[in-house]
Protein backbone atom coordinates (compact mmCIF):
# COMPACT_ATOMS: atom_id res chain seq x y z
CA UNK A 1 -0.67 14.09 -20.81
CA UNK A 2 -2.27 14.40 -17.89
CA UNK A 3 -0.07 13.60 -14.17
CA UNK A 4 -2.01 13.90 -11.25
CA UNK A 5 0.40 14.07 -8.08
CA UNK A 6 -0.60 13.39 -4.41
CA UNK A 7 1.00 13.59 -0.77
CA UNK A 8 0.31 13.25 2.48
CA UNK A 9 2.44 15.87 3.99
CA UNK A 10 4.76 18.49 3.18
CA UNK A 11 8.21 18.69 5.01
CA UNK A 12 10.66 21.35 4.46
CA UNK A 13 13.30 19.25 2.75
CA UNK A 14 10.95 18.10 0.14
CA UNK A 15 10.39 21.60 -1.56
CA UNK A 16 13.23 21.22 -3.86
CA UNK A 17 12.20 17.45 -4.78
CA UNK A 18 8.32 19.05 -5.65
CA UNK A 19 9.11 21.99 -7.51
CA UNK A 20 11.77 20.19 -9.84
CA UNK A 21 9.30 17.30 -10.28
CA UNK A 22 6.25 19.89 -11.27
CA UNK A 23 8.98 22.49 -13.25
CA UNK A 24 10.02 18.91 -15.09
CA UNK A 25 6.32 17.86 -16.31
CA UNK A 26 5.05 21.69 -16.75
CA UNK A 27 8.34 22.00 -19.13
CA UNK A 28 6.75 18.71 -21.15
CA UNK A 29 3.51 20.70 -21.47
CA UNK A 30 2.03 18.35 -19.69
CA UNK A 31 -1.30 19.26 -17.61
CA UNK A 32 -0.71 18.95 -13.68
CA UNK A 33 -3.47 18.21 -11.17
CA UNK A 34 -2.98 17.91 -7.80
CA UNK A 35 -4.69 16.57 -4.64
CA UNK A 36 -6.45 19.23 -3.10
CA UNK A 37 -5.62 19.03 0.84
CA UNK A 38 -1.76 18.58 -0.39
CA UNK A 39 -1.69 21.95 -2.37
CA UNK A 40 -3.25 23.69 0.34
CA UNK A 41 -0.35 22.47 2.05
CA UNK A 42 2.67 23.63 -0.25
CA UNK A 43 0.60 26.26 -2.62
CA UNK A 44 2.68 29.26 -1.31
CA UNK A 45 6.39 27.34 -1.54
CA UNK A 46 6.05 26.43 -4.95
CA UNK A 47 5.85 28.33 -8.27
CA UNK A 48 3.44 26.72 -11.26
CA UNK A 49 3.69 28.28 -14.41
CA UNK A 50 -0.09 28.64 -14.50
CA UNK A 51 -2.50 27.61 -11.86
CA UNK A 52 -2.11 24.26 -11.07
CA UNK A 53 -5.83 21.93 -11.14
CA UNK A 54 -7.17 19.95 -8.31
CA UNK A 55 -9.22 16.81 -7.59
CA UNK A 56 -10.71 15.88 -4.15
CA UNK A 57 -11.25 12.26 -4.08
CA UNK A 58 -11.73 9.25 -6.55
CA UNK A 59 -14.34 10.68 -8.04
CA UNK A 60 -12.41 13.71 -8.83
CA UNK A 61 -9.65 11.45 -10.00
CA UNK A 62 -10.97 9.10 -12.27
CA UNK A 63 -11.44 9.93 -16.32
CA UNK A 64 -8.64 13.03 -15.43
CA UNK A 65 -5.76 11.70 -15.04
CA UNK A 66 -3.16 9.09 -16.89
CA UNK A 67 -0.60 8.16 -14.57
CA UNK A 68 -0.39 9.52 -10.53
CA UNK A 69 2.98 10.45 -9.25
CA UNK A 70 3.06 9.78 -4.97
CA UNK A 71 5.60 11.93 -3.25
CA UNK A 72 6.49 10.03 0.07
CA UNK A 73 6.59 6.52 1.36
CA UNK A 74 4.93 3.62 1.33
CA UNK A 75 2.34 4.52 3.24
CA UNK A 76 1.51 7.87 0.81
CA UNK A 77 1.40 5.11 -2.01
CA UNK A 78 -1.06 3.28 0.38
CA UNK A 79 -3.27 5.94 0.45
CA UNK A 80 -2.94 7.08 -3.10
CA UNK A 81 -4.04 4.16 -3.84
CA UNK A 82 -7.29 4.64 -2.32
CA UNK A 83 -7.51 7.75 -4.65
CA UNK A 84 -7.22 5.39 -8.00
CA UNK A 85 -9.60 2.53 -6.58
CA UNK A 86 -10.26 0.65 -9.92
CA UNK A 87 -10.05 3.54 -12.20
CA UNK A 88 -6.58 1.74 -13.56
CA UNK A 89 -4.72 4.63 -13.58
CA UNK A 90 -1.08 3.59 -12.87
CA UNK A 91 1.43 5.02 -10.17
CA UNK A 92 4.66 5.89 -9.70
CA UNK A 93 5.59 6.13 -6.40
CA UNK A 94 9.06 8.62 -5.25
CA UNK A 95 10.61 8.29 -2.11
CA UNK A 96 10.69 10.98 -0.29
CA UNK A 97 10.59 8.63 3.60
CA UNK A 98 12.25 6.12 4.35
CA UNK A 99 12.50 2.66 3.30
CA UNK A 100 10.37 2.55 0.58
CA UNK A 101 9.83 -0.55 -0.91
CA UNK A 102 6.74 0.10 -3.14
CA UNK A 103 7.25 4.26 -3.43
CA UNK A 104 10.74 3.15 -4.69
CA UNK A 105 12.31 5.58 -6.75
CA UNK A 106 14.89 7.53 -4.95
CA UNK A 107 14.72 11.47 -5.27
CA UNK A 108 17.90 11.72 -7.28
CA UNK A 109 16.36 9.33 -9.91
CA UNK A 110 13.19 11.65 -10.34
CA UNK A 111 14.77 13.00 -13.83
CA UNK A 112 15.38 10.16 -14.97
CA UNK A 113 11.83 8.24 -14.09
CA UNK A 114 9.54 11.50 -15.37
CA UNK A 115 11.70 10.88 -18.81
CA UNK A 116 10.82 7.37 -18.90
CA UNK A 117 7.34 7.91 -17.89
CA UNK A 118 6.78 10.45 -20.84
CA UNK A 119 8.56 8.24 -23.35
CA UNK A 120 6.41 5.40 -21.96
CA UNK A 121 9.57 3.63 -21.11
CA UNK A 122 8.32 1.99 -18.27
CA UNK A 123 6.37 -1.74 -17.20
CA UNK A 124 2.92 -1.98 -15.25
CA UNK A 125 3.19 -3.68 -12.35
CA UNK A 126 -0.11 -5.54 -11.83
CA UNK A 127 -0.62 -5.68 -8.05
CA UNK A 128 -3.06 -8.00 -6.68
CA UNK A 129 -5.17 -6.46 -4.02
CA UNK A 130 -7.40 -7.64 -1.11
CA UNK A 131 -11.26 -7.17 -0.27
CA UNK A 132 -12.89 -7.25 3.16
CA UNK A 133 -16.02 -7.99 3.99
CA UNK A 134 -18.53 -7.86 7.19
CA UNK A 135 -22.09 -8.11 7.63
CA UNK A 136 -21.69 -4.13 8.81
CA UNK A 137 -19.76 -2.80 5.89
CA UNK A 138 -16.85 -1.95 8.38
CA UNK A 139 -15.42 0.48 5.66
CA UNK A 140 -17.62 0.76 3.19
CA UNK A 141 -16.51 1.16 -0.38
CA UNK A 142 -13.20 1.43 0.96
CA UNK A 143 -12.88 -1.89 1.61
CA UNK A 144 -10.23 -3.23 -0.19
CA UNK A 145 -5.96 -2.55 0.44
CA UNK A 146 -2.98 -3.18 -1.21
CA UNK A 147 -0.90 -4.37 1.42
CA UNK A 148 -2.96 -6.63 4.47
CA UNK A 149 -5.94 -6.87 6.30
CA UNK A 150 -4.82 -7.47 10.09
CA UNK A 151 -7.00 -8.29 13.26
CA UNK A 152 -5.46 -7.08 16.11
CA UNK A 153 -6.16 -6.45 19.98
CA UNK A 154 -8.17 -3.00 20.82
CA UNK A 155 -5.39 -2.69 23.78
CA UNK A 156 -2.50 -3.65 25.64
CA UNK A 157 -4.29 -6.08 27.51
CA UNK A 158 -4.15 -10.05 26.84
CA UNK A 159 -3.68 -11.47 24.12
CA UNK A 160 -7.01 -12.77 21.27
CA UNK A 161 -7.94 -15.92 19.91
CA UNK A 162 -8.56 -15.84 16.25
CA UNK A 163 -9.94 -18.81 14.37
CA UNK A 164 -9.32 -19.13 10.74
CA UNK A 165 -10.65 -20.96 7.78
CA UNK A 166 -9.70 -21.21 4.41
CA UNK A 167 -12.18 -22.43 1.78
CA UNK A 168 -14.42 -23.11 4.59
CA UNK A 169 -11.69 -25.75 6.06
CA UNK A 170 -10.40 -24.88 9.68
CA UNK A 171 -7.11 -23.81 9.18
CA UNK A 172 -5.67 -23.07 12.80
CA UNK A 173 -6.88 -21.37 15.86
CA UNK A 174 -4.69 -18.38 16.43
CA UNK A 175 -3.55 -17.38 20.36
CA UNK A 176 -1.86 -14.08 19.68
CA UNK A 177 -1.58 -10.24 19.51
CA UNK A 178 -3.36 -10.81 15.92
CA UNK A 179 -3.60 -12.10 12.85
CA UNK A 180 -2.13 -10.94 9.30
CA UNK A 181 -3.60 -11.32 5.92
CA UNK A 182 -0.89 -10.56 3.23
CA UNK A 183 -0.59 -9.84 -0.71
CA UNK A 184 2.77 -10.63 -2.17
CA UNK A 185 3.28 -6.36 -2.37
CA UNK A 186 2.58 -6.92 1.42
CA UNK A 187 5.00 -9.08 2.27
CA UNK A 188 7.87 -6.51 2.56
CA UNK A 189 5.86 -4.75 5.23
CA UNK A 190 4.24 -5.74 8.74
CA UNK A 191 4.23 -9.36 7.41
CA UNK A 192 7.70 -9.28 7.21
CA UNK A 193 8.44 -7.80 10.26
CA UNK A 194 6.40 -10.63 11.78
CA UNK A 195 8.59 -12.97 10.44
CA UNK A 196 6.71 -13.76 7.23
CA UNK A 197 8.39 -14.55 3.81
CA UNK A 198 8.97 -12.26 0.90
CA UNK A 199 6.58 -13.53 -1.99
CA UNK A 200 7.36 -12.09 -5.67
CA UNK A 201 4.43 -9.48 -6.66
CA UNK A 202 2.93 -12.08 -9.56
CA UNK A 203 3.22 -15.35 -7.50
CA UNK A 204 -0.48 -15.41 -6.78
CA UNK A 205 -0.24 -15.90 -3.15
CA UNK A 206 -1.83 -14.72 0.42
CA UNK A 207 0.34 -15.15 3.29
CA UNK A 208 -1.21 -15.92 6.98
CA UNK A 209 1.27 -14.43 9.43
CA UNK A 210 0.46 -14.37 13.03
CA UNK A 211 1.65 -11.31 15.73
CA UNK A 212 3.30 -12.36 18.73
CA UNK A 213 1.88 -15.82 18.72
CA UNK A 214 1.92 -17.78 21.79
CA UNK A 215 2.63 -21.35 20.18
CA UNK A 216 6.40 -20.74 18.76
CA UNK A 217 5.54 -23.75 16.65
CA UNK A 218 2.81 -21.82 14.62
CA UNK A 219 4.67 -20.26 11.54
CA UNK A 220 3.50 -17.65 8.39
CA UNK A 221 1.69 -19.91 5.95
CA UNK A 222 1.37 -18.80 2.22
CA UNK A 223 -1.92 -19.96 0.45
CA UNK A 224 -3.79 -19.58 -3.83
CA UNK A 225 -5.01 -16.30 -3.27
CA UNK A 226 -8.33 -18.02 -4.96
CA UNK A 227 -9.16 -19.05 -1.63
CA UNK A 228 -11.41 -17.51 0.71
CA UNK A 229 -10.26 -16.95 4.37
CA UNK A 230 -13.08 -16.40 7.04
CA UNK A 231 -11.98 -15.19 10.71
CA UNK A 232 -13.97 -15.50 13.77
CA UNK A 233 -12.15 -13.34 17.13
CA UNK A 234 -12.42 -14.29 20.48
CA UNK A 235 -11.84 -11.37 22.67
CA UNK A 236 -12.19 -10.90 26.86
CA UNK A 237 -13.02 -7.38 25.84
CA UNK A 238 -15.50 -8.16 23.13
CA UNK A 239 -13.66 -5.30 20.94
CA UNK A 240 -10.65 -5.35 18.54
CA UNK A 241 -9.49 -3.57 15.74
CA UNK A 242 -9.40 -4.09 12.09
CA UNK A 243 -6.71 -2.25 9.87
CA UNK A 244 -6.65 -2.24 5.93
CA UNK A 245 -3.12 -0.93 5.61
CA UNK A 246 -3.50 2.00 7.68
CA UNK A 247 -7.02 2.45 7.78
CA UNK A 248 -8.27 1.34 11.14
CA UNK A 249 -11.90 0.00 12.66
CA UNK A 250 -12.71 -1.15 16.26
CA UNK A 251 -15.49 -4.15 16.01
CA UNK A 252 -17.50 -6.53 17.63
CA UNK A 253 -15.37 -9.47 18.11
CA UNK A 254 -18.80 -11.24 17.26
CA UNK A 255 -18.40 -9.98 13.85
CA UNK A 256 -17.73 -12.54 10.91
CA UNK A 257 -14.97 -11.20 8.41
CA UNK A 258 -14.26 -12.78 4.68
CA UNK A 259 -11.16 -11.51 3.08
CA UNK A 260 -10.40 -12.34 -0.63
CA UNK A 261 -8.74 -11.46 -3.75
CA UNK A 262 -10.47 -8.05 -5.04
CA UNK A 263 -12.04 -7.91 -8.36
CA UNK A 264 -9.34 -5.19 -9.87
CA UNK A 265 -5.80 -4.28 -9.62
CA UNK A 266 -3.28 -1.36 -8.52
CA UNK A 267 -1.07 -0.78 -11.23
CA UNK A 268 2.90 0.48 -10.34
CA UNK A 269 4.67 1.65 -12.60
CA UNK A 270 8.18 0.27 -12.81
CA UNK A 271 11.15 2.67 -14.80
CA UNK A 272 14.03 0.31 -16.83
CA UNK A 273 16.41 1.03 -13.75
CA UNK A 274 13.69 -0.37 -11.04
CA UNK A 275 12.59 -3.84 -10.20
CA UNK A 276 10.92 -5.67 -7.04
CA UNK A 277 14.38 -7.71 -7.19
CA UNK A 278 16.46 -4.59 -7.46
CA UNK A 279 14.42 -3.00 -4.48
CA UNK A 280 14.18 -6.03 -2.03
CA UNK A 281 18.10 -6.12 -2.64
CA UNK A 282 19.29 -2.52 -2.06
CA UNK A 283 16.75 -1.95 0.60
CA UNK A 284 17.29 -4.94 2.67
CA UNK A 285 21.53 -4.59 1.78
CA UNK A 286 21.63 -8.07 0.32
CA UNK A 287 25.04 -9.33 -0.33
CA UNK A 288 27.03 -6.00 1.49
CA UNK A 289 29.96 -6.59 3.12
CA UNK A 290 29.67 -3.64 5.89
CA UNK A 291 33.06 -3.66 6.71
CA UNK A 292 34.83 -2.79 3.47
């Protein structure tokens, strides 16, 4: 078996976590590859039984590797998956930040997730994903992400007008700080902490949550994620910005933008012990009394 691992950074307090996690799947005889800026990173903490291999990018990635373990949080699971693309290689994401609602597993469960990953004791978590377009190719063929696409302001200065369509029907013009465009995985992140709902991964939804809106009467709004949303920006500065989870483009506000369901998936991989219900519970402390 072949586990390709990936992080973003390397803080102290994770050496432990990394060398038991590549000690665990070296004592499996299983063949470890690793991204290459991240080894260059940790290289001289960690021991390897024999020189670890290394991949660069997607291309690196894809046809040599089975499953890809992220060390981090959700937004080193963001960018891993960037790595995968549509090469369907599943990941398992362990927590090494904080929250953590899609790099769930906690680093005391790390034994027991490698074991169930190895025994195949796990389920694939199909997650749907979102494409971008523009008539520039904003990001090229990078233009997809797992969480949102969200239109922003460039600055601090007032706020923008967005005006959206679905299906080519005029949905709402938007006076805000910006505009979100949500998957279900999504919808635990800066959706949520816009005030949109939580939507269950396979419920086939996009949410529509605005930032900061000026009407108090305009709420999140969850649509088929069939449907095609267009956005037109009005900005005094002719600029904003563009973000694909953390991936972020200034643009002409005279720029058209189509977001819609991508073509392929991300697939998580989900231990017996882990579940989006599970996570959204503990995380969020549903249902704890504080004071006992």
């Amino acid at each position: 078996m072949r586990i390709a691992i990936f992080g973003m950074t390397f803080p102290e307090t994770s050496k432990n976590y990394l060398q038991h996690l590549i000690k665990r799947i070296e004592n499996e005889n299983s063949q470890v590859i690793i991204e290459e800026q991240f080894l260059k990173t940790f290289k001289k903490y960690i021991s390897f039984k024999k020189p670890p291999l290394s991949y660069k990018n997607h291309d690196g990635l894809r046809g040599n590797a089975d499953f890809l373990i992220s060390i981090g949080g959700d937004g080193t699971l963001l960018k891993a998956a960037t790595h995968v693309k549509n090469s369907n290689i599943p990941i398992m994401g362990i927590n090494t930040g904080r929250l953590g609602f899609i790099s769930s597993i906690s680093t005391d469960q790390i034994d027991a997730a490698v074991n169930d990953l190895l025994k195949e004791n796990y389920k694939i978590d199909n997650r749907t994903l979102l494409e971008l377009n523009t008539s520039n190719e904003l990001f090229g063929n990078q233009n997809f992400a797992l969480n949102e696409v969200a239109v922003t302001k460039k600055d601090t200065s007032s706020m923008i007008k967005v005006d959206a369509y679905v299906d080519d029907e005029f949905l709402n013009s938007y006076w805000a700080d910006g505009l979100i465009v949500s998957t279900p995985t999504g919808s635990t992140g800066y959706s949520l902490s816009c005030g949109g709902p939580i939507i269950m991964p396979q419920s086939g939804n996009i949410i529509i949550t605005p930032i900061a809106q000026h009407n108090l009467n305009v709420r999140p709004i969850v649509i088929d994620d069939e449907s095609v949303i267009k956005l037109k920006v009005i900005d005094r500065d002719d600029l904003a910005l563009i973000s694909l989870d953390s991936r972020s483009r200034a643009f002409d506000s005279s720029t058209e933008i189509t977001i819609k369901k991508a073509s392929f998936n991300i697939k998580l991989i989900n231990p017996p012990f882990n579940s989006f219900l599970s996570t959204v519970r503990n995380k969020l402390m549903w249902g704890i009394d504080k004071r006992n």
